[in-house]
N, C-alpha and C. Protein backbone atom coordinates (compact mmCIF):
# COMPACT_ATOMS: atom_id res chain seq x y z
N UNK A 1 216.91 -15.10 -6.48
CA UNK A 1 216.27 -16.25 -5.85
C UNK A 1 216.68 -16.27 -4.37
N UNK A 2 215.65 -16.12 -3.21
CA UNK A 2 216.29 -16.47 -2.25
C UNK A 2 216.71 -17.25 -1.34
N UNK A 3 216.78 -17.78 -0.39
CA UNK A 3 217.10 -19.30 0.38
C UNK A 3 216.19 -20.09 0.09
N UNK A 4 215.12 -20.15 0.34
CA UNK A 4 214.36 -20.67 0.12
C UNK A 4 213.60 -21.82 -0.87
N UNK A 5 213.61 -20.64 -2.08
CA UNK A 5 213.89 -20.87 -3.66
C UNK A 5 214.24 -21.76 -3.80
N UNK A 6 216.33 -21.85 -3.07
CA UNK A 6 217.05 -22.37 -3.49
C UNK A 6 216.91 -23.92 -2.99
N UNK A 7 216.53 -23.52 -1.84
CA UNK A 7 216.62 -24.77 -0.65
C UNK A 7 215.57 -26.02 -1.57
N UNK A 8 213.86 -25.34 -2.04
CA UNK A 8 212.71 -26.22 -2.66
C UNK A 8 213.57 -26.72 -4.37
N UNK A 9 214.72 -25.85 -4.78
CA UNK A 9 214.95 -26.63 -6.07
C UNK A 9 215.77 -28.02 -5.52
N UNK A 10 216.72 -27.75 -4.66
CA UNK A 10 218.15 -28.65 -4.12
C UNK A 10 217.68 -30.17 -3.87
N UNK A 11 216.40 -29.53 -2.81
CA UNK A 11 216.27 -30.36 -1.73
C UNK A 11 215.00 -31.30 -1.91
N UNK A 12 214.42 -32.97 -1.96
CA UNK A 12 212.85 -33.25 -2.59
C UNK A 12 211.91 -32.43 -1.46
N UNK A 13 210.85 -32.55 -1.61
CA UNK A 13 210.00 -31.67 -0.73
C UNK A 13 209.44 -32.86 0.14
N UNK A 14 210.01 -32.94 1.38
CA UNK A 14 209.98 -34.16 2.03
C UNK A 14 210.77 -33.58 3.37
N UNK A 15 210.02 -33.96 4.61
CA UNK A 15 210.16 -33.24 5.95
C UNK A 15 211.43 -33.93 6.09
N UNK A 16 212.50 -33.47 6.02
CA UNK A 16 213.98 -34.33 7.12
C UNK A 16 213.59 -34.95 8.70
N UNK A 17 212.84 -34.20 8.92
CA UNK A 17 212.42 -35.09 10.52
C UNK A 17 211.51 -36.09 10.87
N UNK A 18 210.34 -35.88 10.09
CA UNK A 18 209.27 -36.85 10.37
C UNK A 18 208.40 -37.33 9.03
N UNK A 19 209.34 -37.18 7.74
CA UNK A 19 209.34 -37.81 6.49
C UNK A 19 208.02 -37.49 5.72
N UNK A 20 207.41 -36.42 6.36
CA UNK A 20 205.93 -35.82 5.74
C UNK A 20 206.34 -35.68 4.12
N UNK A 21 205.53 -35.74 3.11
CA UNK A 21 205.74 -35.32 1.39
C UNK A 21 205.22 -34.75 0.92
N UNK A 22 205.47 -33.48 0.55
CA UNK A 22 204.97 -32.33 0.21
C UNK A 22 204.57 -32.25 -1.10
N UNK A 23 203.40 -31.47 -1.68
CA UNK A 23 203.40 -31.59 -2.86
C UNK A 23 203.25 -29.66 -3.45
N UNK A 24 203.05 -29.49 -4.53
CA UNK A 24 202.57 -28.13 -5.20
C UNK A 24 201.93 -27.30 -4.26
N UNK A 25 200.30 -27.94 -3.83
CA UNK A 25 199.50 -27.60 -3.09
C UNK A 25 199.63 -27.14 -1.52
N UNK A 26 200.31 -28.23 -1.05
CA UNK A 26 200.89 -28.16 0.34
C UNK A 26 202.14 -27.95 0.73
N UNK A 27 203.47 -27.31 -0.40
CA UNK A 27 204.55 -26.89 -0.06
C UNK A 27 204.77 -25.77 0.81
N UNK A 28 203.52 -25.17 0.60
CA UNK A 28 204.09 -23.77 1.43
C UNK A 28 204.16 -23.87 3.30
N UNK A 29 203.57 -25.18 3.46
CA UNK A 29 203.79 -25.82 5.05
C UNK A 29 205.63 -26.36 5.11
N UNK A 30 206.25 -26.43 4.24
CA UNK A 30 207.82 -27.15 4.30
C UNK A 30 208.30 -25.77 4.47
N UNK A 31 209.44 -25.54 5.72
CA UNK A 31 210.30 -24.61 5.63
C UNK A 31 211.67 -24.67 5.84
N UNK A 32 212.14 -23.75 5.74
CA UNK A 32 213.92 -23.90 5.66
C UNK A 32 214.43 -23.85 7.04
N UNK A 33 215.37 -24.55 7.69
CA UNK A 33 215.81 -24.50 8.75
C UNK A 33 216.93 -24.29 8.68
N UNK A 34 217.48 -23.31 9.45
CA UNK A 34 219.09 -23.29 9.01
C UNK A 34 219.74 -24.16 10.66
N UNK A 35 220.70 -25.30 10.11
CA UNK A 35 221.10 -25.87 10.72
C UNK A 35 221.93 -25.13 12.13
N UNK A 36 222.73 -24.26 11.88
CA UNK A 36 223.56 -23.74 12.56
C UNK A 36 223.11 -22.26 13.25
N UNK A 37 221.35 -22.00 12.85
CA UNK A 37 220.79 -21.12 13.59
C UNK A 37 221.67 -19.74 12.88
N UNK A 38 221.89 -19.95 11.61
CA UNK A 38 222.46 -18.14 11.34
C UNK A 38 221.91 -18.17 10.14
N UNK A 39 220.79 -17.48 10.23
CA UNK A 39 219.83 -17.36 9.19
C UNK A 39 220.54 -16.36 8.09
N UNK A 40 221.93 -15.69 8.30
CA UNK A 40 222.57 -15.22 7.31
C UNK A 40 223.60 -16.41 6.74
N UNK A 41 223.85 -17.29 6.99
CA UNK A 41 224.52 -18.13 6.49
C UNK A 41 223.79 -19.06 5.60
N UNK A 42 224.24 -18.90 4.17
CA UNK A 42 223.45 -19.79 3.12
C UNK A 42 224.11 -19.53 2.25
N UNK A 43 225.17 -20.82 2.27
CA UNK A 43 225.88 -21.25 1.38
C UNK A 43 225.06 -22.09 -0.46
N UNK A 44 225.87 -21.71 -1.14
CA UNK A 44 224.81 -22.30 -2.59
C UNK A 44 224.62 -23.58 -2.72
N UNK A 45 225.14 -24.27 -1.71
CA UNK A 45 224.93 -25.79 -2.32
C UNK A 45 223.93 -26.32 -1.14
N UNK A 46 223.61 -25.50 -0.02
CA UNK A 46 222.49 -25.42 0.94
C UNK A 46 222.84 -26.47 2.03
N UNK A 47 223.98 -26.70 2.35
CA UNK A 47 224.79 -27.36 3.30
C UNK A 47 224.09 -26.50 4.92
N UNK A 48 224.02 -25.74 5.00
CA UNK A 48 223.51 -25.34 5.99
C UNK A 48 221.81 -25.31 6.42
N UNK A 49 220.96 -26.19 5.15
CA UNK A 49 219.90 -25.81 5.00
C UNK A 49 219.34 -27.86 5.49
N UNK A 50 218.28 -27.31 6.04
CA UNK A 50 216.87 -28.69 5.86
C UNK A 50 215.82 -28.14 5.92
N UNK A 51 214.95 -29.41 5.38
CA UNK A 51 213.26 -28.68 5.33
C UNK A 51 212.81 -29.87 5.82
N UNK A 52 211.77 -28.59 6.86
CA UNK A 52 211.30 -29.28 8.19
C UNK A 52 209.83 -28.52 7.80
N UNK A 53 208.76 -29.74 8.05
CA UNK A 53 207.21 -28.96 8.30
C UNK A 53 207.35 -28.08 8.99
N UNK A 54 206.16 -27.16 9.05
CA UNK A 54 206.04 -26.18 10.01
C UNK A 54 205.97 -26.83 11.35
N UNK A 55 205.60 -28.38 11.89
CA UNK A 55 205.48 -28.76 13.19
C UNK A 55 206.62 -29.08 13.57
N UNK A 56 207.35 -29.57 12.82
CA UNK A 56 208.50 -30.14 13.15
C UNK A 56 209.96 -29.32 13.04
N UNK A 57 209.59 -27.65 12.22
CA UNK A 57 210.23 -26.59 12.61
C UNK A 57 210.54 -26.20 13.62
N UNK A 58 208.95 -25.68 14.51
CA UNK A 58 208.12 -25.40 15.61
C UNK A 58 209.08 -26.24 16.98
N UNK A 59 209.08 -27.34 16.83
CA UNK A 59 209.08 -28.25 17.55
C UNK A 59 211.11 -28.29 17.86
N UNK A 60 211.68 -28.49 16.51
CA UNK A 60 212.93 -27.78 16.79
C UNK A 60 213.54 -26.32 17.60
N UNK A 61 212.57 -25.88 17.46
CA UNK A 61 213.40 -24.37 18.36
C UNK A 61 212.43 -24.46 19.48
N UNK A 62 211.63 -25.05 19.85
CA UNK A 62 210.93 -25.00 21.21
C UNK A 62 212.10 -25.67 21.99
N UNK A 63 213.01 -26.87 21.62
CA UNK A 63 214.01 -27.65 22.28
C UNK A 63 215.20 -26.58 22.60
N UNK A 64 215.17 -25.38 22.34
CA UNK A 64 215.73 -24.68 22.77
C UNK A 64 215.62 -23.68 24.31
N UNK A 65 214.52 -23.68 24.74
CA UNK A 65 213.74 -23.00 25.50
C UNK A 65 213.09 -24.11 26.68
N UNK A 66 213.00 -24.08 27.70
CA UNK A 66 212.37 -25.05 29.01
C UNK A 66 211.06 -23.92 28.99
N UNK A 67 209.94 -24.56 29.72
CA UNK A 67 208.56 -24.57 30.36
C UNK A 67 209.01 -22.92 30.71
N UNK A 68 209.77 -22.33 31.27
CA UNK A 68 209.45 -21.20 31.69
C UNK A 68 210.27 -20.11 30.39
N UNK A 69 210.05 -20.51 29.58
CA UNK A 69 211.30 -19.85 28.18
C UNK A 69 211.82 -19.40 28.68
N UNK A 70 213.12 -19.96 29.62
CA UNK A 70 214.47 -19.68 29.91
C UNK A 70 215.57 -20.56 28.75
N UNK A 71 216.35 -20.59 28.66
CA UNK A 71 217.66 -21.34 27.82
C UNK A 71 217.29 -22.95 28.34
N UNK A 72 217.17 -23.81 27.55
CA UNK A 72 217.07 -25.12 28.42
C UNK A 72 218.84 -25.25 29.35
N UNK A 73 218.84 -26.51 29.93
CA UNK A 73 219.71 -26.32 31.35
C UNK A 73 221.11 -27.03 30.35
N UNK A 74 221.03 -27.56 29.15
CA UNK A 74 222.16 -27.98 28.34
C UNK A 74 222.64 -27.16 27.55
N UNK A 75 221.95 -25.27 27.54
CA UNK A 75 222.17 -24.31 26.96
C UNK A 75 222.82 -23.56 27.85
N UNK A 76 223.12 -23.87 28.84
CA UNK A 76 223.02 -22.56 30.21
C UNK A 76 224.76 -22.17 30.28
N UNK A 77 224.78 -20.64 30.39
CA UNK A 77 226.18 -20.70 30.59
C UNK A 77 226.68 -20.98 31.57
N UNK A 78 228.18 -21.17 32.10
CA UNK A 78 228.69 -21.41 33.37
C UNK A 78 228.53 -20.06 33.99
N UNK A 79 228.55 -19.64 35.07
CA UNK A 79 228.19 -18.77 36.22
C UNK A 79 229.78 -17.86 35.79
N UNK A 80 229.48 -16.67 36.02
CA UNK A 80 230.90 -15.63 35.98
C UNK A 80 231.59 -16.43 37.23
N UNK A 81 232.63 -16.12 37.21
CA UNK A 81 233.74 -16.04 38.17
C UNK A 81 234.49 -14.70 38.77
N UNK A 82 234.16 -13.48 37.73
CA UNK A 82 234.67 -12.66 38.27
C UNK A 82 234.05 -12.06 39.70
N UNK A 83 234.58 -11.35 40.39
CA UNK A 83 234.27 -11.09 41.74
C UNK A 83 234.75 -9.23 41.79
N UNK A 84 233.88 -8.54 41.37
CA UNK A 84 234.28 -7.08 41.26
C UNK A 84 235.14 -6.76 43.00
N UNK A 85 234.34 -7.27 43.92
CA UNK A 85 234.44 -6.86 45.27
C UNK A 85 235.03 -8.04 46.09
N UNK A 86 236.09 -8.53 45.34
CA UNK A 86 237.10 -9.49 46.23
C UNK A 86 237.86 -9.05 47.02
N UNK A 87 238.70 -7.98 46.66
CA UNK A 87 239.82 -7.60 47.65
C UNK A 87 239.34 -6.10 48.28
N UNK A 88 237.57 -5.96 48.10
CA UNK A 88 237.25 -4.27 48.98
C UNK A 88 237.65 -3.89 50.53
N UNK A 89 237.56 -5.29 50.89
CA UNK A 89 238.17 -5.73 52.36
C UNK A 89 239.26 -5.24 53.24
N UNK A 90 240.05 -5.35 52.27
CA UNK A 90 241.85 -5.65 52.43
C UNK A 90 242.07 -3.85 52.06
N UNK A 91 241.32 -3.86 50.86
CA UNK A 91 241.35 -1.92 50.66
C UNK A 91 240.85 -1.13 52.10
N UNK A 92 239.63 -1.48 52.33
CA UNK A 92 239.07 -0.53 53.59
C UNK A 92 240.29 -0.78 54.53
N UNK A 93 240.64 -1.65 55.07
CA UNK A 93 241.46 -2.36 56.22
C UNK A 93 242.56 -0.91 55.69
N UNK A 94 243.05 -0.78 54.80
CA UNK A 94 244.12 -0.36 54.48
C UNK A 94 244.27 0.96 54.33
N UNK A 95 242.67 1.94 54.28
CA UNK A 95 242.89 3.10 54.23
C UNK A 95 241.62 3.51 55.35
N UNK A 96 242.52 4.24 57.00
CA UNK A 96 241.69 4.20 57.64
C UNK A 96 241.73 5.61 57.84
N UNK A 97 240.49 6.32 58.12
CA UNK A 97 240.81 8.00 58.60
C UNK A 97 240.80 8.64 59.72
């Protein structure tokens, strides 16, 4: 059985985000979201799992991404600090021919 499976026995078939109710007919629009974004992580009791419509799937990982699908700006890493060519200066200065 795979996540999935597991997630439609656990879980009622009912959107966690915008409370849509799924039935037989129209389940195959409910999908599994893995909370923590590691689609290998799926624990049996589905702690890592919700079911989200397909819009409201959609709509979750777009909040990941800004207008130009870059990282949104609350995703962004801090800037390096390293400086390969800090002290090239002090080297040239130091070896003259």
């Amino acid at each position: 059985m795979n996540y999935r499976e597991r997630a439609l026995k656990i879980f009622p078939w009912v959107c966690a985000r915008c409370g849509r109710e799924f039935n037989a007919k129209s389940v195959r629009q409910l999908t599994v979201h893995h909370k923590d974004g590691n689609h290998d992580h799926n624990p049996p009791d589905g702690a890592n799992w919700e079911l989200l419509c397909i819009y409201c799937h959609e709509n979750e990982h777009a909040r990941e991404v800004d207008n130009d699908g870059r990282p949104a700006a609350s995703q962004k890493k801090a800037p390096s600090t390293y400086r390969p060519f800090a002290d090239l200066q002090s080297r040239l200065k130091g070896k003259k021919t």
